[in-house]
C-alpha atoms as a PDB file:
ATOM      1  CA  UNK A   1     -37.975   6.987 -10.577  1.00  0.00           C
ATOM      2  CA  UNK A   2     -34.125   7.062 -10.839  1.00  0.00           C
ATOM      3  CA  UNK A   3     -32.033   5.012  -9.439  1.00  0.00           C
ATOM      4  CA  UNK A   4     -30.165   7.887  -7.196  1.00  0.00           C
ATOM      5  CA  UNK A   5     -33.587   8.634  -6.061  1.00  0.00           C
ATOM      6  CA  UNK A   6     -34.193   5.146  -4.640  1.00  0.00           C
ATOM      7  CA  UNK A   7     -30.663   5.264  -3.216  1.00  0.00           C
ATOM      8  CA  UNK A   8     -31.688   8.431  -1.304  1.00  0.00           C
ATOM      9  CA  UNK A   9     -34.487   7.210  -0.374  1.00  0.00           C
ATOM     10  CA  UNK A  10     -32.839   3.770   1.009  1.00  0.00           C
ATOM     11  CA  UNK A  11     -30.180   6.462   2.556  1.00  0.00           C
ATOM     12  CA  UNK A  12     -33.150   8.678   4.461  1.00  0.00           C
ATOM     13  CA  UNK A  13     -35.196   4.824   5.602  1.00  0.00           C
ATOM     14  CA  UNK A  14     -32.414   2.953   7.438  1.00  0.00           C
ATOM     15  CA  UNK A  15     -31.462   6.763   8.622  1.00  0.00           C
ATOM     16  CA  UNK A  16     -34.927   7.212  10.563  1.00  0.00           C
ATOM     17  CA  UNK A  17     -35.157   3.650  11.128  1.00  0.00           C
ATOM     18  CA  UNK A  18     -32.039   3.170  12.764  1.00  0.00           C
ATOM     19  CA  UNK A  19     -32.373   6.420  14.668  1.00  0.00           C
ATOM     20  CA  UNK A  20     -36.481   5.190  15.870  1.00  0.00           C
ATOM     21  CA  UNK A  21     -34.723   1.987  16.894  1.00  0.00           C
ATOM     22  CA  UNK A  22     -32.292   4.538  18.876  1.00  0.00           C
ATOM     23  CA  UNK A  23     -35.042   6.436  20.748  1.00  0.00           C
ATOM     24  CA  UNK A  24     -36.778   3.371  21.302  1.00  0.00           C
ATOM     25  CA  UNK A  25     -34.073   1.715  22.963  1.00  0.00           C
ATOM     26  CA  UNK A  26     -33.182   4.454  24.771  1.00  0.00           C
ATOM     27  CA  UNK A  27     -36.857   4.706  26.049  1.00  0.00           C
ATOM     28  CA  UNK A  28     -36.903   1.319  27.142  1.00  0.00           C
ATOM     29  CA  UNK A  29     -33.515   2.123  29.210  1.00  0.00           C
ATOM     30  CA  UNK A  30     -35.518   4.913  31.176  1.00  0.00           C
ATOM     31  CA  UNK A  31     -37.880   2.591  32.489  1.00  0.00           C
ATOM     32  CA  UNK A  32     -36.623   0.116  33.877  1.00  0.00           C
ATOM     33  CA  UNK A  33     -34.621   1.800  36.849  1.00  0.00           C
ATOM     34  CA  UNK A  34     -31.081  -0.543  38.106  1.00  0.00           C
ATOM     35  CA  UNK A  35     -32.204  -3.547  37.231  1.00  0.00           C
ATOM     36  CA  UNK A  36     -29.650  -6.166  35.042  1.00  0.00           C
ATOM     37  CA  UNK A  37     -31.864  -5.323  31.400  1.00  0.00           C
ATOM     38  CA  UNK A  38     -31.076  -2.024  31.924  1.00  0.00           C
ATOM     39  CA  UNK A  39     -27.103  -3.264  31.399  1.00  0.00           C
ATOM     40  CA  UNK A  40     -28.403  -4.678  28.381  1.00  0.00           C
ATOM     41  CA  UNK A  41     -30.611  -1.709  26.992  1.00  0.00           C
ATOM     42  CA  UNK A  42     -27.356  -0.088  27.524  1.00  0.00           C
ATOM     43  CA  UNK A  43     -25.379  -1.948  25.191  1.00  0.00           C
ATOM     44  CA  UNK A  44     -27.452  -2.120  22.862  1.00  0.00           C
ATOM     45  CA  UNK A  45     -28.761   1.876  22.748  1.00  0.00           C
ATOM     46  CA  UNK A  46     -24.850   2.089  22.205  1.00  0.00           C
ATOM     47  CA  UNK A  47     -24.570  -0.088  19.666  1.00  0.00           C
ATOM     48  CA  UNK A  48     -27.745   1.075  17.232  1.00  0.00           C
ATOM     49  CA  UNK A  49     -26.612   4.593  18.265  1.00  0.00           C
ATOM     50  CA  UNK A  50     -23.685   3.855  16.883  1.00  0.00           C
ATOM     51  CA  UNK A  51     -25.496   2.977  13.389  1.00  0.00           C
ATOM     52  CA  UNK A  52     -27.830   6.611  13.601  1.00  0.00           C
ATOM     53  CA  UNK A  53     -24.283   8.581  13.605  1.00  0.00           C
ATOM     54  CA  UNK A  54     -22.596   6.692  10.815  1.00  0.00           C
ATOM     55  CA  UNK A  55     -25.339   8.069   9.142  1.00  0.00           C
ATOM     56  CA  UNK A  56     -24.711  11.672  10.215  1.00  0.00           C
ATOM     57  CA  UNK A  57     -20.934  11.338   9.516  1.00  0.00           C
ATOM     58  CA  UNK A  58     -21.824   9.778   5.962  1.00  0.00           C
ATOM     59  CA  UNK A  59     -24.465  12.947   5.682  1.00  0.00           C
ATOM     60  CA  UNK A  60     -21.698  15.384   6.538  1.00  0.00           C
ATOM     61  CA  UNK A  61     -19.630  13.233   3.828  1.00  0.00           C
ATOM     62  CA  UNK A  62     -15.496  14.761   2.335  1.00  0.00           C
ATOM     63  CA  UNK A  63     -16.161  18.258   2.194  1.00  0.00           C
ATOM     64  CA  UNK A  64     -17.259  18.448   5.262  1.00  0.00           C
ATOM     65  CA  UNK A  65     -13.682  16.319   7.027  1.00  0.00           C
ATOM     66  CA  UNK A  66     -11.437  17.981   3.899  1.00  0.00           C
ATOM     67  CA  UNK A  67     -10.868  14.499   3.074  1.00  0.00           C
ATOM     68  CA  UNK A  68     -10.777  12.261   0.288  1.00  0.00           C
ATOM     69  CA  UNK A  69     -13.588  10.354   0.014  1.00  0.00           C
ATOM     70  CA  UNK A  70     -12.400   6.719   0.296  1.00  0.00           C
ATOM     71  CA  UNK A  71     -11.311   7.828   3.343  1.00  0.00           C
ATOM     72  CA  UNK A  72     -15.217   8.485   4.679  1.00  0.00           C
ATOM     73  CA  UNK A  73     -15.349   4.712   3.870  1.00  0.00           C
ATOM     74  CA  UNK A  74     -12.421   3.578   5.798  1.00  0.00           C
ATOM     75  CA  UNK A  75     -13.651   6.249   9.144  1.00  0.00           C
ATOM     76  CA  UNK A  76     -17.509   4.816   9.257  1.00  0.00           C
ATOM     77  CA  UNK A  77     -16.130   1.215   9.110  1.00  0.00           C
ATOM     78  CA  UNK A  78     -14.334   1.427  12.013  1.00  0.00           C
ATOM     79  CA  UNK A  79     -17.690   2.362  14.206  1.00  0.00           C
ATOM     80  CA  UNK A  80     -19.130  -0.324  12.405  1.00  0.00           C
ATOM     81  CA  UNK A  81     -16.542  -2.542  14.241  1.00  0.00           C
ATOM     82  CA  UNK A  82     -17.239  -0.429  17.497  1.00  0.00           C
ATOM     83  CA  UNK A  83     -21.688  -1.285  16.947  1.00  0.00           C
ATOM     84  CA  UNK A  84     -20.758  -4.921  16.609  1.00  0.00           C
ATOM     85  CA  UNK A  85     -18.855  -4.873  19.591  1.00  0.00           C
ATOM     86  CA  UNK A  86     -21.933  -3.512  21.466  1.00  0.00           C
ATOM     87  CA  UNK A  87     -24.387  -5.547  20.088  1.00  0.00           C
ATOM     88  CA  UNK A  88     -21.950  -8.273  21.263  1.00  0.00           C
ATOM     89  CA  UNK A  89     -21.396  -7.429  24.399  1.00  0.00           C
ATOM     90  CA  UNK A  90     -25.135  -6.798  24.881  1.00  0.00           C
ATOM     91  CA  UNK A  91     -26.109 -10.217  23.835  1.00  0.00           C
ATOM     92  CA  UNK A  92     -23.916 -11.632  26.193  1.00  0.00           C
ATOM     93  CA  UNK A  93     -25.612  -9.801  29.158  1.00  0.00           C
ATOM     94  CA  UNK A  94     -28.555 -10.872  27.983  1.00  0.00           C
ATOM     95  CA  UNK A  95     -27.559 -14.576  28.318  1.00  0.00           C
ATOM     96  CA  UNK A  96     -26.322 -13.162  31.949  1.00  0.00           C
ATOM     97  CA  UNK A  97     -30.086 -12.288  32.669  1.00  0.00           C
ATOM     98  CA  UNK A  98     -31.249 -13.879  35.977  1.00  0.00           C
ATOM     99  CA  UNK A  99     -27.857 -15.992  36.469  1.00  0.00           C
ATOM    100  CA  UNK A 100     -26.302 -15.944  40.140  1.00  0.00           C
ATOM    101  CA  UNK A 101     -23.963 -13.238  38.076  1.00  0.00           C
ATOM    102  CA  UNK A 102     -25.647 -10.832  37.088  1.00  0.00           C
ATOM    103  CA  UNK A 103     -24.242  -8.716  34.030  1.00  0.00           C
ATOM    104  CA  UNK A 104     -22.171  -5.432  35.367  1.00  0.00           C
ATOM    105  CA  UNK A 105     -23.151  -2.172  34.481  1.00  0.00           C
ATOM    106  CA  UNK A 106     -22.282  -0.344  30.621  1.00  0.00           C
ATOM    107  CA  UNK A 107     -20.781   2.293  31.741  1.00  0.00           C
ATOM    108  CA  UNK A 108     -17.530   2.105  31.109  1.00  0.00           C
ATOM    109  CA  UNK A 109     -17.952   0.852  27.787  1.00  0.00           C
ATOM    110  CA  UNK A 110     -20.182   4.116  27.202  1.00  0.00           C
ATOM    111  CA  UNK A 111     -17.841   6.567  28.458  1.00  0.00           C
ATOM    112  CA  UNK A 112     -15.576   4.434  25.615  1.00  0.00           C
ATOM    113  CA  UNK A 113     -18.025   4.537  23.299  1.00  0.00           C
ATOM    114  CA  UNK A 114     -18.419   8.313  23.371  1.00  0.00           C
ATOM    115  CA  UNK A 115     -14.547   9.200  23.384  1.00  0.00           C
ATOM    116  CA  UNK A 116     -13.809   6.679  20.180  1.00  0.00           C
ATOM    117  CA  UNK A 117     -17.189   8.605  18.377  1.00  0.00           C
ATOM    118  CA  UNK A 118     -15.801  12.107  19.177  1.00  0.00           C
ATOM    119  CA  UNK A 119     -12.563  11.163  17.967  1.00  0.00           C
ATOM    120  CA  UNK A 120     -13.896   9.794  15.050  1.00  0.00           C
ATOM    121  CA  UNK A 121     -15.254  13.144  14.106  1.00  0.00           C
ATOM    122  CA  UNK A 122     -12.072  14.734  15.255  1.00  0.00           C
ATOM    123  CA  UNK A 123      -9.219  13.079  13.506  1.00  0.00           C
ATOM    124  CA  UNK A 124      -9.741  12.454   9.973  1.00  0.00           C
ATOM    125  CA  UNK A 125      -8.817  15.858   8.721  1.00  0.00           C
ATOM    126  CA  UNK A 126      -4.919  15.683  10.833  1.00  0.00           C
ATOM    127  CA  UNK A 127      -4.996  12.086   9.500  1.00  0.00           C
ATOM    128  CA  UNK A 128      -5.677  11.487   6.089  1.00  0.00           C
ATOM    129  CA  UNK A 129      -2.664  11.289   4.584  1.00  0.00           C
ATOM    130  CA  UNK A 130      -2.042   8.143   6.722  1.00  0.00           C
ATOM    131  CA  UNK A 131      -5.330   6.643   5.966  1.00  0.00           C
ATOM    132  CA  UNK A 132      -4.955   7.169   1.851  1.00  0.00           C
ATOM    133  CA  UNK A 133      -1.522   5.012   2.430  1.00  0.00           C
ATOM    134  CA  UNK A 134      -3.690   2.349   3.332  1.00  0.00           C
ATOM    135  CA  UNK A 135      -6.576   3.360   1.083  1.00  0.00           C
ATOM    136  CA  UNK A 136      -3.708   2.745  -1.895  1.00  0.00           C
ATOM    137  CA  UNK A 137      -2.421  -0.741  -0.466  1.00  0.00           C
ATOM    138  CA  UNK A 138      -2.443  -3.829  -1.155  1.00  0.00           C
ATOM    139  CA  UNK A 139      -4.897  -4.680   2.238  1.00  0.00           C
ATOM    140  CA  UNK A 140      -7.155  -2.202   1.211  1.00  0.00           C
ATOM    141  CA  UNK A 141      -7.558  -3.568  -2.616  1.00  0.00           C
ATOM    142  CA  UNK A 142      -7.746  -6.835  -1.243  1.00  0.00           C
ATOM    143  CA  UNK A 143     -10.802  -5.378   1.125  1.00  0.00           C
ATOM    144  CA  UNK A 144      -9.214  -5.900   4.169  1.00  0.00           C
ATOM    145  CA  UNK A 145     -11.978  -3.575   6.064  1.00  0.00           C
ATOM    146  CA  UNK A 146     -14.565  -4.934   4.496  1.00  0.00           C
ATOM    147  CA  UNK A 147     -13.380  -8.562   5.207  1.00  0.00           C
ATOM    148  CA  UNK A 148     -13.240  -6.992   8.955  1.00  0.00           C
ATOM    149  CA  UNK A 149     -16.589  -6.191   9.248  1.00  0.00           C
ATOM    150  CA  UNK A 150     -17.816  -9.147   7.578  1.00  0.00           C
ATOM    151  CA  UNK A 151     -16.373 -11.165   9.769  1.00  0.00           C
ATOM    152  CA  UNK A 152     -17.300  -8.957  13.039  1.00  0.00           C
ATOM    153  CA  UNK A 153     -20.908  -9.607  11.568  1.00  0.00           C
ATOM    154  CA  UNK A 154     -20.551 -13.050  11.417  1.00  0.00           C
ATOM    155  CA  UNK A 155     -18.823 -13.788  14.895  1.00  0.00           C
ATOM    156  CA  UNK A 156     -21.649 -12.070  16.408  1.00  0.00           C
ATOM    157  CA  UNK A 157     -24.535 -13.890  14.443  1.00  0.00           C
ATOM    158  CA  UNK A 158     -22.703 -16.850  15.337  1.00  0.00           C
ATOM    159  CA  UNK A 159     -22.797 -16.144  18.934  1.00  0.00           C
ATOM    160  CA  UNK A 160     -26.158 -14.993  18.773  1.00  0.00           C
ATOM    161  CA  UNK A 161     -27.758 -18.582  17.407  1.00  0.00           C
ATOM    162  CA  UNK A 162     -25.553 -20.372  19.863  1.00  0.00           C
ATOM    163  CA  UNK A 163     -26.821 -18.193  22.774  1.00  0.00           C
ATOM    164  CA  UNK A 164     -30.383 -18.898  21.802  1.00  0.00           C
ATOM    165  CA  UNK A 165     -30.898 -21.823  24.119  1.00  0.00           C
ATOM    166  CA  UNK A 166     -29.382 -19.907  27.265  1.00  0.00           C
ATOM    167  CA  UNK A 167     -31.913 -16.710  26.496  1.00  0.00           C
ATOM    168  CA  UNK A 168     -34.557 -15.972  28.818  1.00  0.00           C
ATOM    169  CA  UNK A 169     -38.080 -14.881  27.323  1.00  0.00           C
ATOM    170  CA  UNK A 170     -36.631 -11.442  26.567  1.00  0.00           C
ATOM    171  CA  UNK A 171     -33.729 -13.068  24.693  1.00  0.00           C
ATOM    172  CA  UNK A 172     -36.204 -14.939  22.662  1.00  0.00           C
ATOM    173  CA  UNK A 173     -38.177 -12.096  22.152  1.00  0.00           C
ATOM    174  CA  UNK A 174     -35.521 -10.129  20.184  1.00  0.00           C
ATOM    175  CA  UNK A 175     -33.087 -12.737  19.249  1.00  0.00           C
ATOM    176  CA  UNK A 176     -34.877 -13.234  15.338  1.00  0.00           C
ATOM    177  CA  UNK A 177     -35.440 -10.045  14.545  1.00  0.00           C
ATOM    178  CA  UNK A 178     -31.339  -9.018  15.392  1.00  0.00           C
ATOM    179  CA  UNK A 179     -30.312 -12.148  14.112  1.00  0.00           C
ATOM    180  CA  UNK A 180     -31.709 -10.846  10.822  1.00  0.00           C
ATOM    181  CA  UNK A 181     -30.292  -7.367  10.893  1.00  0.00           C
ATOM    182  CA  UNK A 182     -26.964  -8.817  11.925  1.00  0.00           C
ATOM    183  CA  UNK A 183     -26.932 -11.048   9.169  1.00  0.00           C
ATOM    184  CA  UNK A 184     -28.608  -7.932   6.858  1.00  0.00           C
ATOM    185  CA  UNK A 185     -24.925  -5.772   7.886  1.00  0.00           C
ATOM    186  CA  UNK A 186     -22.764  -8.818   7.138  1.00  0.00           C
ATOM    187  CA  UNK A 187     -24.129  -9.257   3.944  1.00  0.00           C
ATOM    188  CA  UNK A 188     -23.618  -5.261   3.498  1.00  0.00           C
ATOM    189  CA  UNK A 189     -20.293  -5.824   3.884  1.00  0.00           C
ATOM    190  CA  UNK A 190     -20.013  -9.179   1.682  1.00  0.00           C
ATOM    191  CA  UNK A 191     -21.378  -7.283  -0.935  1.00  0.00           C
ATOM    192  CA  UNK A 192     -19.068  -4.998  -1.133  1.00  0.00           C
ATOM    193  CA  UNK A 193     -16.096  -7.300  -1.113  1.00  0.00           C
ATOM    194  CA  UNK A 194     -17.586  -8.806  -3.948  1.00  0.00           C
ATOM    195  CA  UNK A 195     -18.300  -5.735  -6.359  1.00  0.00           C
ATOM    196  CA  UNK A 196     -15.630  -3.157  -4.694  1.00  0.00           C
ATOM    197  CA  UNK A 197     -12.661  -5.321  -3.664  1.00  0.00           C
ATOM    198  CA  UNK A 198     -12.659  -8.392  -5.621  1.00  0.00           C
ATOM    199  CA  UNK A 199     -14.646  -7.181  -8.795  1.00  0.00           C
ATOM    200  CA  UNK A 200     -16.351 -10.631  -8.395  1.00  0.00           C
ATOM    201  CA  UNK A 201     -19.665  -8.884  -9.231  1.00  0.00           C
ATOM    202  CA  UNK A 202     -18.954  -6.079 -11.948  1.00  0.00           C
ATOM    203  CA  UNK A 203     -22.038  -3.381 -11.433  1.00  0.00           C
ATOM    204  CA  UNK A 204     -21.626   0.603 -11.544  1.00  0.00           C
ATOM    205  CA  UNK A 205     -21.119   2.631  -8.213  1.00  0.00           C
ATOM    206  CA  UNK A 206     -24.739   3.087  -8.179  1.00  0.00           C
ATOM    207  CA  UNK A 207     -25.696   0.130  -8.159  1.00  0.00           C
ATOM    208  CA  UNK A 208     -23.616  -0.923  -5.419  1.00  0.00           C
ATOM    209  CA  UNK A 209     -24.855   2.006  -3.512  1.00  0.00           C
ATOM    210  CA  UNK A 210     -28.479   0.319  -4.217  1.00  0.00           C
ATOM    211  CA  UNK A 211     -27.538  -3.096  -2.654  1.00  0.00           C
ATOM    212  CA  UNK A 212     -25.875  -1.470  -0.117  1.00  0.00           C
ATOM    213  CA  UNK A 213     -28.827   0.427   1.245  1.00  0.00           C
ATOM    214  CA  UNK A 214     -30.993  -2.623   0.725  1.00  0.00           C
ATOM    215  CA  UNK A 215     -29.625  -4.214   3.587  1.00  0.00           C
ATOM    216  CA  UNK A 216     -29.048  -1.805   5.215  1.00  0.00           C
ATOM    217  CA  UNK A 217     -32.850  -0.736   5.161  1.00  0.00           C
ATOM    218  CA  UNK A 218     -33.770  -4.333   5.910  1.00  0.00           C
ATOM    219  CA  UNK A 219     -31.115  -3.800   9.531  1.00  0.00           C
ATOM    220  CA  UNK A 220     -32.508  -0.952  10.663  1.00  0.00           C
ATOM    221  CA  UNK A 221     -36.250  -2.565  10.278  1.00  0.00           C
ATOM    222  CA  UNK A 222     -35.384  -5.449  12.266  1.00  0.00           C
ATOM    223  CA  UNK A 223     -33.836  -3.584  14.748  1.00  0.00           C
ATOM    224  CA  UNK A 224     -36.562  -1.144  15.240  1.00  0.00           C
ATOM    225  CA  UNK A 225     -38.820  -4.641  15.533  1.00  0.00           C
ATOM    226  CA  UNK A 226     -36.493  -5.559  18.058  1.00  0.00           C
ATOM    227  CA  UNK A 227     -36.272  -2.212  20.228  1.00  0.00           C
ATOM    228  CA  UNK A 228     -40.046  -1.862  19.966  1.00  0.00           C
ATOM    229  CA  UNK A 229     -40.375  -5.472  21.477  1.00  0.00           C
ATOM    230  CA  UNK A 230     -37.488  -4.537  24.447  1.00  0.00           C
ATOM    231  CA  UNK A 231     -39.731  -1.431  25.270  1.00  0.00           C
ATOM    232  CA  UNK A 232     -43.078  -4.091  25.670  1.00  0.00           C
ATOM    233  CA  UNK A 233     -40.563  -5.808  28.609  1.00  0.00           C
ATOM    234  CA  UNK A 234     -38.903  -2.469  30.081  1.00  0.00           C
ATOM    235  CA  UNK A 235     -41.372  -2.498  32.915  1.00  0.00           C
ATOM    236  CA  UNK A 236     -40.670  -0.006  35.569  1.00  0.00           C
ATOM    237  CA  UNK A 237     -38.828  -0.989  38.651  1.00  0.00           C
END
């Protein structure tokens, strides 16, 4: 089997597992009625939703946009920051869970969400003479958007481990398995600073693409693991 096959193949898991973990969450959020998880199911469904339509956008890919293709890498990276400020804010409600404060509601972050995703898909082609500038500096050589969502990636793991002790049974419940795919995304990310921006690790395209959708497979499983064990809790109310 060739190794664009097994990239394809990586491409089409985390793809359907991202967008199971999507459905899943989204299930949960049905369930549950007003009740403070359903804040949380919120921000999260966001946030792995978020992951299901970088992979539509990447699917669509230059020709689609009339863009250059760096510039596809430059557009997904920015929802990448928008997912880890989900999953963020939805770990923080979930530390919020049966507290005198209870967390607000998500919806003004979704109505956010949405606009920032349409626009997404909406701007690149009026745009991409702008983005190439920064494509062609110095930041983006040095892997300034990688070094971004590397370090989104880490801020949330971070937060996540020392949340752990303020999580309720839920928390618990899901905090390993999105600990891992948080860490799986950062370590997307620190990958490709090391073979696309600082040529620290010298490998072909393809197999960067291979790495890439390693970890990106091994996200997408843990945060199916993780929706699947949210949906066990989503009782009705």
């Amino acid at each position: 089997m060739s190794l664009d096959t097994l990239i394809q193949i990586g491409f089409w898991v985390s793809t359907i597992g991202f967008l199971i973990a999507t459905l899943v969450t989204g299930l949960a959020w049905t369930k549950v009625g007003k009740s403070a998880l359903r804040t949380v199911l919120s921000y999260l469904f966001i946030g792995t939703g978020i992951f299901f339509v970088i992979t539509v956008f990447q699917s669509l890919g230059m020709g689609f946009f009339h863009i250059e293709d760096t510039s596809m890498d430059f557009w997904w990276h920015f929802m990448f920051y928008l997912a880890m400020a989900s999953y963020f804010l939805g770990f923080r409600a979930l530390t919020e869970l049966g507290s005198d404060t209870p967390p607000k509601g998500a919806g003004g972050w979704g109505i956010f969400a949405l606009v920032f995703l349409v626009l997404v898909f909406v701007l690149p082609g009026m745009t991409d003479t702008y983005v190439q500038a920064y494509m062609n500096s110095m930041f983006s050589s040095l892997g300034l958007h990688h070094f971004l969502a590397f370090a989104a990636a880490g801020v949330v793991a971070a937060y996540l481990v020392t949340a752990r002790k303020n999580l309720g049974q839920i928390g618990k419940a899901i905090a390993n398995p999105m600990l891992i795919a948080i860490l799986a995304l950062g370590l997307q990310h620190f990958w490709e600073l090391l073979n696309e921006s600082w040529k620290v690790v010298m490998v072909t395209s393809q197999q960067g693409e291979g790495g890439e959708k390693i970890f990106l497979t091994i996200a997408a499983i843990c945060v199916t693991m993780a929706a699947l064990r949210l949906k066990s809790f989503a009782k009705p109310s």
